[in-house]
Protein backbone atom coordinates (compact mmCIF):
# COMPACT_ATOMS: atom_id res chain seq x y z
CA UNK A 1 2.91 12.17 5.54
CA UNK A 2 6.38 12.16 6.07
CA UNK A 3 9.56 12.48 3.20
CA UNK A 4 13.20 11.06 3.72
CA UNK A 5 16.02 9.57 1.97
CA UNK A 6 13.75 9.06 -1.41
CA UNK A 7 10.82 7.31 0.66
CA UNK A 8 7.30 9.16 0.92
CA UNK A 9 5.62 7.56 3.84
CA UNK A 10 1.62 7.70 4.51
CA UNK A 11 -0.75 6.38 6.95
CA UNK A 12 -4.21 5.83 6.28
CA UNK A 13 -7.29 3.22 6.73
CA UNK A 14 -7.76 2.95 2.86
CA UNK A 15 -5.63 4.25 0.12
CA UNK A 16 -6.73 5.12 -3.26
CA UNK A 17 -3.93 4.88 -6.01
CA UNK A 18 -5.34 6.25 -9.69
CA UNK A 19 -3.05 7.01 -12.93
CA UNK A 20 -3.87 8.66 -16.08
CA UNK A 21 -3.17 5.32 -18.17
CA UNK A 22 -4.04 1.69 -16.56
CA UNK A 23 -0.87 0.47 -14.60
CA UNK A 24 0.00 -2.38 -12.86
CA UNK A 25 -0.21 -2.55 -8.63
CA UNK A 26 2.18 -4.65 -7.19
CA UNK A 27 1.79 -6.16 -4.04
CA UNK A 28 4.65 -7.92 -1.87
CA UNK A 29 6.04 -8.92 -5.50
CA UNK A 30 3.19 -9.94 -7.53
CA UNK A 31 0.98 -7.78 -9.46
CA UNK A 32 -2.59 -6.96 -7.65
CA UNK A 33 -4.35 -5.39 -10.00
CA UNK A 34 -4.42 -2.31 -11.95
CA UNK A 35 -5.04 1.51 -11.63
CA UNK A 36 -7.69 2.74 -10.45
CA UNK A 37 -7.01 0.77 -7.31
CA UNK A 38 -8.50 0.98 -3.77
CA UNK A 39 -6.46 -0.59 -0.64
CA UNK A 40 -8.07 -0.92 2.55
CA UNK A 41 -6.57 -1.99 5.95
CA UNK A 42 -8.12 -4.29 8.40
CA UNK A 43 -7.95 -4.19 11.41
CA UNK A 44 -6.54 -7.24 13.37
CA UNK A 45 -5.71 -9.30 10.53
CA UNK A 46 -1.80 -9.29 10.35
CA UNK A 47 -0.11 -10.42 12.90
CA UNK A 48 3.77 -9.46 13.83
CA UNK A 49 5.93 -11.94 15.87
CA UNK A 50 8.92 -9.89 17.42
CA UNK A 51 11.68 -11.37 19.85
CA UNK A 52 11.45 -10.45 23.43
């Protein structure tokens, strides 16, 4: 975990995200699901075009 200019960065293979009270999870601008919420990464399914 790293901390800098206001952002809190992580890096994990799943990510857990719970509240006290239900709230919404927003993902890439439209909402997920709600809290409790489990996010898992897999692996070789995005892939990233960058120029040369």
């Amino acid at each position: 975990m790293s901390s800098g200019s206001g952002v809190t960065y992580f890096q994990a293979g799943t990510l857990t995200i719970e509240s006290k009270r239900p709230l919404n999870v927003d993902m890439d601008g439209e909402n997920y699901r709600q809290t409790p919420s489990s996010i898992k990464v897999l692996a070789h399914h995005l892939s990233v075009l960058t120029p040369n």
